[in-house]
N, C-alpha and C. Protein backbone atom coordinates (compact mmCIF):
# COMPACT_ATOMS: atom_id res chain seq x y z
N UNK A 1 18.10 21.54 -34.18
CA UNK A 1 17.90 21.97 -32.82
C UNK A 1 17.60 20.75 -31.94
N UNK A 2 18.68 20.65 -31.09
CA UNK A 2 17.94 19.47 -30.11
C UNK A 2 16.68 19.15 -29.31
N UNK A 3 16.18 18.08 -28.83
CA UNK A 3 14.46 18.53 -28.46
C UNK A 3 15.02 18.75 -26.97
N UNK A 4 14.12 19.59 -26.34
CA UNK A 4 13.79 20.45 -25.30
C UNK A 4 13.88 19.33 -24.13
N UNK A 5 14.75 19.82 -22.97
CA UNK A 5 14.88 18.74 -22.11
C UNK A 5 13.54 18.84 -20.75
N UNK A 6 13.07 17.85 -20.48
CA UNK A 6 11.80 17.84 -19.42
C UNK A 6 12.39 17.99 -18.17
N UNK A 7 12.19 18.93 -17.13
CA UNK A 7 12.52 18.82 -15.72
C UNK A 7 12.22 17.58 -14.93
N UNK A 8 12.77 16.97 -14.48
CA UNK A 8 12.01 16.17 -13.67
C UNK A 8 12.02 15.43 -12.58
N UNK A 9 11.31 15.27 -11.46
CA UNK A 9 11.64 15.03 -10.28
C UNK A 9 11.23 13.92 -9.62
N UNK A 10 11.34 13.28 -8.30
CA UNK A 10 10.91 12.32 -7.59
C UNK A 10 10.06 12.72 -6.70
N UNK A 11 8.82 11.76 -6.47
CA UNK A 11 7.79 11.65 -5.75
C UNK A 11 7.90 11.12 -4.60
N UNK A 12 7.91 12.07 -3.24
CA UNK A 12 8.49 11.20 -2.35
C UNK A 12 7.59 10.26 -1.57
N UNK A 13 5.95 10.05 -2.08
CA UNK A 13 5.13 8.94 -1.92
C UNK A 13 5.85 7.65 -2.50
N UNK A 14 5.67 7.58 -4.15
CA UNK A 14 5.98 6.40 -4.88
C UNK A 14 7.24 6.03 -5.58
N UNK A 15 8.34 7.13 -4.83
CA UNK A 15 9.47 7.41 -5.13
C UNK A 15 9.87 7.02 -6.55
N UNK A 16 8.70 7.12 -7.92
CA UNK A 16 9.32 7.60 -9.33
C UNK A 16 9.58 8.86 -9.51
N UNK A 17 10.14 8.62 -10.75
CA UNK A 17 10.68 10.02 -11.60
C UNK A 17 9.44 10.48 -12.28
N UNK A 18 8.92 11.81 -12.43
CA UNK A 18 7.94 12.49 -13.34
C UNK A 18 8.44 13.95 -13.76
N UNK A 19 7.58 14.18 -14.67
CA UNK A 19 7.57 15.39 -15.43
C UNK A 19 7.28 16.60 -14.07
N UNK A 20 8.27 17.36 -13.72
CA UNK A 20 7.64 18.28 -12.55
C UNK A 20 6.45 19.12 -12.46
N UNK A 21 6.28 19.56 -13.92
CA UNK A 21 4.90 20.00 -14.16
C UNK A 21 3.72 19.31 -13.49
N UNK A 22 4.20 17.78 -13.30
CA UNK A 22 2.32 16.93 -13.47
C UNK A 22 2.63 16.59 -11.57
N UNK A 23 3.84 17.28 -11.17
CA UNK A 23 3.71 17.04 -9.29
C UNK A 23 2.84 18.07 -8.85
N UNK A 24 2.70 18.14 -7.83
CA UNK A 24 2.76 19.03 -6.62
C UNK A 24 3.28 19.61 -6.07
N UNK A 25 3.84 20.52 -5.82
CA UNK A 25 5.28 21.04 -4.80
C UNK A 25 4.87 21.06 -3.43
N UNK A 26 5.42 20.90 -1.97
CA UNK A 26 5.02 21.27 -0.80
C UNK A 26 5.93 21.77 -0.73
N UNK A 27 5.80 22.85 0.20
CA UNK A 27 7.19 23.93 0.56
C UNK A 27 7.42 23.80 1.66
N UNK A 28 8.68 24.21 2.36
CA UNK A 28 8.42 24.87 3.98
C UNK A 28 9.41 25.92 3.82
N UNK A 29 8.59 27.14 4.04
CA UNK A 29 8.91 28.61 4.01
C UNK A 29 9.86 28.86 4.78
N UNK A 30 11.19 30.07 4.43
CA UNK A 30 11.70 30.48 5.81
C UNK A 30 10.89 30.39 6.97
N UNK A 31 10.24 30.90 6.89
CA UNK A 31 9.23 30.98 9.02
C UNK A 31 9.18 29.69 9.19
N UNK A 32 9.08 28.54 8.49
CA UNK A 32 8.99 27.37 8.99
C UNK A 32 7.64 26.52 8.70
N UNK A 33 6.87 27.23 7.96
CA UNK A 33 5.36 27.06 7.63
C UNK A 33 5.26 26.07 6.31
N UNK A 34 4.46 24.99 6.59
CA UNK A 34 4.80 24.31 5.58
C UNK A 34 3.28 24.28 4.04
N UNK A 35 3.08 24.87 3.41
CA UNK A 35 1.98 24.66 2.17
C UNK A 35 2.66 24.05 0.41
N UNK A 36 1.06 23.80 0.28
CA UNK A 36 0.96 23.29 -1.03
C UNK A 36 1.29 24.58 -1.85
N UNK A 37 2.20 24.47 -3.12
CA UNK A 37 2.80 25.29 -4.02
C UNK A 37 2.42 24.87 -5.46
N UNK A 38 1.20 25.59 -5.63
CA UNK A 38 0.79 25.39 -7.08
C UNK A 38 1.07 26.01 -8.37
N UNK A 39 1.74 27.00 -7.69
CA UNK A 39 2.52 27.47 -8.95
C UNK A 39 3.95 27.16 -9.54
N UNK A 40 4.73 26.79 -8.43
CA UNK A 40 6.00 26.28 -8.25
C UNK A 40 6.79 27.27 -8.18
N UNK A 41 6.44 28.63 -7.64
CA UNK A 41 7.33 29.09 -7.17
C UNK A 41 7.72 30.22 -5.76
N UNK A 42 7.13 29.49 -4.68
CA UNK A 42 7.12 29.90 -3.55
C UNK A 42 8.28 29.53 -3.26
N UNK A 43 9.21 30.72 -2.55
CA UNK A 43 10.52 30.60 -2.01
C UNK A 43 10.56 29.36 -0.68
N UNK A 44 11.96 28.66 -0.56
CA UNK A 44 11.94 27.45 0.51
C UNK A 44 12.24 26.83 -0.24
N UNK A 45 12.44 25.62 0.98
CA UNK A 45 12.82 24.30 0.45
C UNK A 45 12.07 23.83 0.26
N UNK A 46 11.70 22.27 -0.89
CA UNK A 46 10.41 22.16 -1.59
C UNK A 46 10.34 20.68 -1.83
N UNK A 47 9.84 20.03 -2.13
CA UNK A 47 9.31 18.79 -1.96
C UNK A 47 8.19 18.13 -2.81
N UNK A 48 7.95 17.04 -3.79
CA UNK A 48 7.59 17.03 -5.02
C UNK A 48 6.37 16.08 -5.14
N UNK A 49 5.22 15.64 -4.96
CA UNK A 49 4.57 14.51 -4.76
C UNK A 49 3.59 14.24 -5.57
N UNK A 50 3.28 13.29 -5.66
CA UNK A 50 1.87 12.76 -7.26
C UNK A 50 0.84 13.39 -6.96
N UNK A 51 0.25 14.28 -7.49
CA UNK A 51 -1.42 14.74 -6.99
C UNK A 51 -2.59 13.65 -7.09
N UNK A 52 -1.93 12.38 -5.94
CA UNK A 52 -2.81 10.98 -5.85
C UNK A 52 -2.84 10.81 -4.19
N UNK A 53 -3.90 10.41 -4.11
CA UNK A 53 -4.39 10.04 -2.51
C UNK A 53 -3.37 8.80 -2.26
N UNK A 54 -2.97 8.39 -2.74
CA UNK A 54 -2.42 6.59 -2.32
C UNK A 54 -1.05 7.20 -2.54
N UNK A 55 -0.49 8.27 -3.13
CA UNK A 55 0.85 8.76 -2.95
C UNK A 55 1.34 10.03 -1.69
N UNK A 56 -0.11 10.43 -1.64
CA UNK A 56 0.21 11.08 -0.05
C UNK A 56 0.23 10.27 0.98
N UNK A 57 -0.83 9.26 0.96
CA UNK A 57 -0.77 8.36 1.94
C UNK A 57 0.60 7.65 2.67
N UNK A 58 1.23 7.00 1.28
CA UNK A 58 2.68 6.63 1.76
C UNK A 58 3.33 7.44 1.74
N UNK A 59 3.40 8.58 1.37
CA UNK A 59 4.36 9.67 1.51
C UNK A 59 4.34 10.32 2.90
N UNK A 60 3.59 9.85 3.97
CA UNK A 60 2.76 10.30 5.22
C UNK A 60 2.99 8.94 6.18
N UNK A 61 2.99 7.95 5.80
CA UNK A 61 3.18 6.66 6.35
C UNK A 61 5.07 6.58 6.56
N UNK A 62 5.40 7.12 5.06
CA UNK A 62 6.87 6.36 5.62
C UNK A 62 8.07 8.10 5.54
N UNK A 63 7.36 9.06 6.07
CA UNK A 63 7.53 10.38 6.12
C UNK A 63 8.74 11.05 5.30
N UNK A 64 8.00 10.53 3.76
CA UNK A 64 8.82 11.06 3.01
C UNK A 64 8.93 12.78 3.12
N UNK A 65 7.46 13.43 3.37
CA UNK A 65 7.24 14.50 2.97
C UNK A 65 8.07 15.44 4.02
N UNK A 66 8.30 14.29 5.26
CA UNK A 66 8.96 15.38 6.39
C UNK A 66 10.19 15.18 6.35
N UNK A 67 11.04 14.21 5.80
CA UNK A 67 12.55 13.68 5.57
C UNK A 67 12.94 14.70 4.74
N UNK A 68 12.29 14.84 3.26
CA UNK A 68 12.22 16.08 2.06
C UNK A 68 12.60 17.39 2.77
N UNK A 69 11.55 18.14 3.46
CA UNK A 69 11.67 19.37 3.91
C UNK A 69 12.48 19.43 5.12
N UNK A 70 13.13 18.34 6.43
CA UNK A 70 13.39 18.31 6.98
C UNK A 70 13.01 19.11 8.33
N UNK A 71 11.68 18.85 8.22
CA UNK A 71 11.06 19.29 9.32
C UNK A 71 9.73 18.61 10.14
N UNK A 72 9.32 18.38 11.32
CA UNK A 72 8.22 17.82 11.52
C UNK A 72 6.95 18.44 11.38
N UNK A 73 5.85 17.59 10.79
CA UNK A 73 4.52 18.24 10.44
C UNK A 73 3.28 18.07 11.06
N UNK A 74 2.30 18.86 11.55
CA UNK A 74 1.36 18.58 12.22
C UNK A 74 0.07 17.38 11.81
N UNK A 75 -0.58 17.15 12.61
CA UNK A 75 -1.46 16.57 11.21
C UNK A 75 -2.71 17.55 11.03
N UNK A 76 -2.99 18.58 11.39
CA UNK A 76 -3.32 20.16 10.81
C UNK A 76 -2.97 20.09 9.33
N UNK A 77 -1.39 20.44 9.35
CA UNK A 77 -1.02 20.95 8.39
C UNK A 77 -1.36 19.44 7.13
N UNK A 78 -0.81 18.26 7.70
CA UNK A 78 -1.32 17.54 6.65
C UNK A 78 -2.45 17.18 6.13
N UNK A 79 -3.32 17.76 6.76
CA UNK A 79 -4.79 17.53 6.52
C UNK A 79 -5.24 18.66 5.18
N UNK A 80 -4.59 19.78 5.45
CA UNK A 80 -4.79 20.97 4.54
C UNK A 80 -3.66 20.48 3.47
N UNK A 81 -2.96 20.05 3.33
CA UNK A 81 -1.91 18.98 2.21
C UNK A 81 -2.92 18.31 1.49
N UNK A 82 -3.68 17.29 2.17
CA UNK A 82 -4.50 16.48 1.52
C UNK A 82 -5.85 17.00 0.82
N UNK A 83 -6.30 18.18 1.36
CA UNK A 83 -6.87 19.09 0.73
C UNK A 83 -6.86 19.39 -0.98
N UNK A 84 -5.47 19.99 -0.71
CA UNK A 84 -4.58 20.29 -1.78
C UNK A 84 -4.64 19.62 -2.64
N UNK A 85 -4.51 18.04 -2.70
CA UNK A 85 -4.55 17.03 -3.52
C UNK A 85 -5.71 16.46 -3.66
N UNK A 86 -6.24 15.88 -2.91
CA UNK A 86 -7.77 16.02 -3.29
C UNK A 86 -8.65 17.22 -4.49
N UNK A 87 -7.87 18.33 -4.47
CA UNK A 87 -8.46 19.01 -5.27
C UNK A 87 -7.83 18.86 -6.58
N UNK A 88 -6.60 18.92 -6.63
CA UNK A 88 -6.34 18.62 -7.91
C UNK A 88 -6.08 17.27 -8.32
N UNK A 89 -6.73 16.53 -7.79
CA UNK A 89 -6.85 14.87 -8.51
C UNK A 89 -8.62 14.96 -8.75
N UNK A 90 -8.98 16.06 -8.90
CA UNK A 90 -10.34 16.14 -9.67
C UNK A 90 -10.21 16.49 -11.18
């Protein structure tokens, strides 16, 4: 049996490849609403990032996260993003 292939995606902070399990997903919903997706499977287009402060940061600096979803983001909404990650980089 061949071994089991890993999903895996790019971080659009530190733009490597990882295991999609160990990202983050950000979504932006039909309505246009953009949240953190911890389960990975909130409908939308979706967007993949390191659950690391220094990978949101540049991912926010050189707007990977809004190029990804193709939409512009408040800094509301990215504040509740950073939330998100902050919590699970505990």
């Amino acid at each position: 049996m061949p071994p089991k292939k890993i999903p895996m995606r790019m971080c659009v902070g530190c733009r490597e490849m990882h295991p999609k399990k160990e990202l983050l997903r950000i979504v932006r919903t039909s309505d246009g609403k953009t949240v953190a997706d911890s389960t990975g499977k909130v409908s939308g287009r979706g967007a993949y990032i390191c659950p690391k402060k220094e990978c949101f940061d540049k991912a926010r600096k050189i707007r990977g996260i809004e190029r990804a979803l193709e939409v512009d983001i408040s800094d509301e909404v990215f504040e509740s993003l950073r939330e998100g990650i902050d919590e699970s980089d505990r």
